[in-house]
Protein backbone atom coordinates (compact mmCIF):
# COMPACT_ATOMS: atom_id res chain seq x y z
CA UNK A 1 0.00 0.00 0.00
CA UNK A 2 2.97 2.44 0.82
CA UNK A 3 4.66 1.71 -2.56
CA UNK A 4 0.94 2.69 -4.32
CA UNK A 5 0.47 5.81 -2.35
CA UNK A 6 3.92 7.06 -3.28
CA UNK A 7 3.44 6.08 -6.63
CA UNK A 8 0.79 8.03 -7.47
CA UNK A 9 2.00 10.63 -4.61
CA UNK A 10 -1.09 10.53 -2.50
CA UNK A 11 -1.61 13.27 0.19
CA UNK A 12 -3.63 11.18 2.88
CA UNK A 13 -4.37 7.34 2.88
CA UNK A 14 -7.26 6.26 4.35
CA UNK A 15 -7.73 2.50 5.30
CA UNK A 16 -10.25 0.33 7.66
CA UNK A 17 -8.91 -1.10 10.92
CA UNK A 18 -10.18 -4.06 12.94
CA UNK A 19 -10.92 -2.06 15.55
CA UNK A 20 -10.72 -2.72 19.20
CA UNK A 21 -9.40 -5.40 20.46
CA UNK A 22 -9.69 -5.06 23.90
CA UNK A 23 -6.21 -6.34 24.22
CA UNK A 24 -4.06 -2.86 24.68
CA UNK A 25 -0.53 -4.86 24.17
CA UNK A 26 -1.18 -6.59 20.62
CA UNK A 27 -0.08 -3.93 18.68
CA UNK A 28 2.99 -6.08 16.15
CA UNK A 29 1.48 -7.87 12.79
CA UNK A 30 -1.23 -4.91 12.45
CA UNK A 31 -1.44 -3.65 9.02
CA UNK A 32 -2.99 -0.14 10.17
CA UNK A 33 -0.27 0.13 12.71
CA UNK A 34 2.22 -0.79 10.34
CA UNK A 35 1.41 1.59 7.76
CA UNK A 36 0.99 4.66 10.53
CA UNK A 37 4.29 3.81 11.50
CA UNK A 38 6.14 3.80 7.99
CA UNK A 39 3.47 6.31 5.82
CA UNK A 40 5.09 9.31 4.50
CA UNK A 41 2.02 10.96 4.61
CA UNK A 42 -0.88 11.19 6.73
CA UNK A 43 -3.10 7.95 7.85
CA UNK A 44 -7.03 8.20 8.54
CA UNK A 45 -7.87 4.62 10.27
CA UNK A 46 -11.52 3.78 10.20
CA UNK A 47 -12.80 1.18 11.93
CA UNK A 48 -15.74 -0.82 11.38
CA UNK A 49 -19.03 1.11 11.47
CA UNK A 50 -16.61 4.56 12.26
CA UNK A 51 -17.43 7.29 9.26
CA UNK A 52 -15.71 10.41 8.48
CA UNK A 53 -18.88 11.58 7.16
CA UNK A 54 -20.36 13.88 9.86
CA UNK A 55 -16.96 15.32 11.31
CA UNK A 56 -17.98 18.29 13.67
CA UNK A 57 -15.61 17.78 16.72
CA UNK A 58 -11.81 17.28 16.31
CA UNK A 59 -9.68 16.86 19.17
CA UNK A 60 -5.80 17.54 18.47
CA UNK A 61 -3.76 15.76 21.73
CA UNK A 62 -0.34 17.50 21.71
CA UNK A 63 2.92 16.77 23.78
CA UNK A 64 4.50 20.21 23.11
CA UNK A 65 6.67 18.93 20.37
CA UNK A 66 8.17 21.72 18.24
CA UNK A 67 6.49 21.13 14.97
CA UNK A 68 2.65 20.60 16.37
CA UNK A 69 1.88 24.22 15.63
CA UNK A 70 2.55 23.45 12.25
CA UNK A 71 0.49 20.57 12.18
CA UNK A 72 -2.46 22.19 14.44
CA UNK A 73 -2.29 24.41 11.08
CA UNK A 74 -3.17 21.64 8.98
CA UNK A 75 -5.38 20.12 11.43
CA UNK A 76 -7.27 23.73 11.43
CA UNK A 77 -7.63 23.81 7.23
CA UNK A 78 -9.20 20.15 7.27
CA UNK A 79 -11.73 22.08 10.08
CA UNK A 80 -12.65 24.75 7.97
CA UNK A 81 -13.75 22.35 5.46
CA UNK A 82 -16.07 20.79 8.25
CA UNK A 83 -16.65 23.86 9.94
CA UNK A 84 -15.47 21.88 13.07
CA UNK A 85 -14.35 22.63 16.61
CA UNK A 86 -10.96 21.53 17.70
CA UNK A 87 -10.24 21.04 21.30
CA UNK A 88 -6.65 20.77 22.23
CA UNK A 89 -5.64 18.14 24.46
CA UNK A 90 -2.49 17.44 26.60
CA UNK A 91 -2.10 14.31 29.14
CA UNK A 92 0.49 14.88 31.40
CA UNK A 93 1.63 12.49 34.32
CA UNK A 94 1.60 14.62 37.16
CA UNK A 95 0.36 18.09 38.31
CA UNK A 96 3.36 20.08 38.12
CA UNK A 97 3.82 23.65 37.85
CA UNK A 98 6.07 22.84 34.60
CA UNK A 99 3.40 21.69 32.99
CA UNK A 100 1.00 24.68 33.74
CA UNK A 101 3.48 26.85 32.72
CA UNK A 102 3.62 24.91 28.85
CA UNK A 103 -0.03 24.42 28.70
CA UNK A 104 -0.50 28.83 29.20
CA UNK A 105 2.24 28.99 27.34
CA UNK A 106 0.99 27.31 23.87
CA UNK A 107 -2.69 28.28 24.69
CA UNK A 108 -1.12 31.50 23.95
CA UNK A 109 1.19 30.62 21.50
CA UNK A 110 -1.84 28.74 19.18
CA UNK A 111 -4.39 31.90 20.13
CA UNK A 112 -1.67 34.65 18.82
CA UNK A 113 -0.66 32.35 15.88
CA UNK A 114 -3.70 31.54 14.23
CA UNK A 115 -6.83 33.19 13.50
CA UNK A 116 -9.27 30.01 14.02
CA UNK A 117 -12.22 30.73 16.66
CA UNK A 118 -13.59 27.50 17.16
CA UNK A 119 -10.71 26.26 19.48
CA UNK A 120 -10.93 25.12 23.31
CA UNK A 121 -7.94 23.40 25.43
CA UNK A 122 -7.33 20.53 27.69
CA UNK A 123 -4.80 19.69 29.92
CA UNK A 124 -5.69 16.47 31.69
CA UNK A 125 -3.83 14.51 34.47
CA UNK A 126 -2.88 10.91 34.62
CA UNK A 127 0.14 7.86 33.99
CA UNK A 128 -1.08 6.56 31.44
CA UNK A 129 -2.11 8.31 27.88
CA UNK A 130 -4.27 5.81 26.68
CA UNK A 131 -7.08 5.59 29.60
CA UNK A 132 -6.91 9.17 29.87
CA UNK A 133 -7.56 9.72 26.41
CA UNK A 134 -10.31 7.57 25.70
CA UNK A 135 -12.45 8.64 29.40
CA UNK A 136 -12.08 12.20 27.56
CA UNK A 137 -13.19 10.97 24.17
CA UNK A 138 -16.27 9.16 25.77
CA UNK A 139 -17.19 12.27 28.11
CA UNK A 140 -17.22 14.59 24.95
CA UNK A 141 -18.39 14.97 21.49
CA UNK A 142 -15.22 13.61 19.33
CA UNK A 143 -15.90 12.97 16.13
CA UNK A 144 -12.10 12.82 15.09
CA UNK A 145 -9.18 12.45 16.67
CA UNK A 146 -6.19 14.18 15.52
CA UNK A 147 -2.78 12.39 16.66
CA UNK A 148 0.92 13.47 15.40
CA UNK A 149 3.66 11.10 14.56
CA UNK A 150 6.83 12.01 14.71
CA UNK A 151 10.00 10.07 13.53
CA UNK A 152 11.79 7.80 16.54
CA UNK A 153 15.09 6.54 16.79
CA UNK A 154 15.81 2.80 17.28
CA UNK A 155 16.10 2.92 20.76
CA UNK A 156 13.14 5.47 21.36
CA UNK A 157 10.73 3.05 19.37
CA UNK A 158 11.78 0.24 22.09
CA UNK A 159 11.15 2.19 25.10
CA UNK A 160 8.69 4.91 24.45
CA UNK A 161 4.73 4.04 24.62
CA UNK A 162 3.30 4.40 20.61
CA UNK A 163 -0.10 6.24 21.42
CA UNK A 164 -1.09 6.26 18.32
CA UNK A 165 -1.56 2.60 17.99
CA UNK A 166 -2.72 1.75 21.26
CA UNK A 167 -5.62 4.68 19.89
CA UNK A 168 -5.77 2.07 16.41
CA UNK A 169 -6.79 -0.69 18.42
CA UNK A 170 -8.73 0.56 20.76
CA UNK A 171 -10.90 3.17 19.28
CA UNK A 172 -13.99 3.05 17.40
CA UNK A 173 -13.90 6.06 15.87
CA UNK A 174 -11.83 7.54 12.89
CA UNK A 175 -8.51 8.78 13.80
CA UNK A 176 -6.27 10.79 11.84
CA UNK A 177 -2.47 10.34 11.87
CA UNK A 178 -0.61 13.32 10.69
CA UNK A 179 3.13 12.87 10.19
CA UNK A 180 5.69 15.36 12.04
CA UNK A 181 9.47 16.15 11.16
């Protein structure tokens, strides 16, 4: 499927998923997973009985990496087309004043930055990304996630958590995996 999409030099690919599993650790052999991992361009997974159709709600999570302003612009030009909300999320491990400081700090940023209206932010508190993510995707209207992939070294791929797929197999809505330098 890569080689096709950069043979004819697609600019999204969009493919159906199993969807969830229930098992959060199966995450090798999946084609989806695969293909978010090595795509050169962005990935929208939908699984069975999700639909892009009726997007109105997109929530962007961000980590403060350098480059997600520059995706949050992209993610805020497929929003005009759906005249959607975005709501900005962050999950970070602990209550820290750090981490106050960073989510003011690009609040502000993305507000002087852009010139979208429709945006809200998170910041939201727990260990683990995954269960914290999906309690806030059940609690709100979501009908898109919006996760960033960015490039990992060897050793970062072995040790680091890969929301992204853990949100593959265990969501049942579309998600949308946009690919950071």
């Amino acid at each position: 499927m890569l080689e096709i999409s950069n043979e004819y030099n697609t600019d999204l690919i969009v493919l159906g998923t199993n969807g969830a599993t229930g098992e959060r650790n199966i995450i090798f052999g999946s084609v989806a997973s695969s293909i978010i991992n090595m795509s050169d361009v962005p990935v929208l997974a939908v699984p069975p009985g999700g639909s892009p159709d009726d997007i109105k709600h997109i929530t962007f999570a961000t980590d403060y990496h350098e480059g997600d302003l520059q995706i949050l612009q992209q993610t805020i030009n497929f929003a005009r087309l759906f005249e959607a909300n975005i709501e900005i999320i962050h999950v970070s491990e602990q209550k820290s004043q750090l981490d106050e400081i960073k989510f003011r700090g690009s609040r502000d940023l993305v507000k002087g930055e852009t010139d979208y209206e429709d945006i809200s932010f998170e910041l939201k508190y727990g260990s683990d990304f995954f269960p914290v993510m999906a309690d806030y995707l059940s609690s709100k209207p979501c009908s898109l996630p919006v996760m960033v992939r960015y490039k990992k070294t060897f050793w970062e791929k072995l040790v680091e958590k890969n929301h992204s797929n853990e949100m593959v197999f265990n969501s049942n809505i579309p998600l949308l995996v946009l690919i950071g330098d």
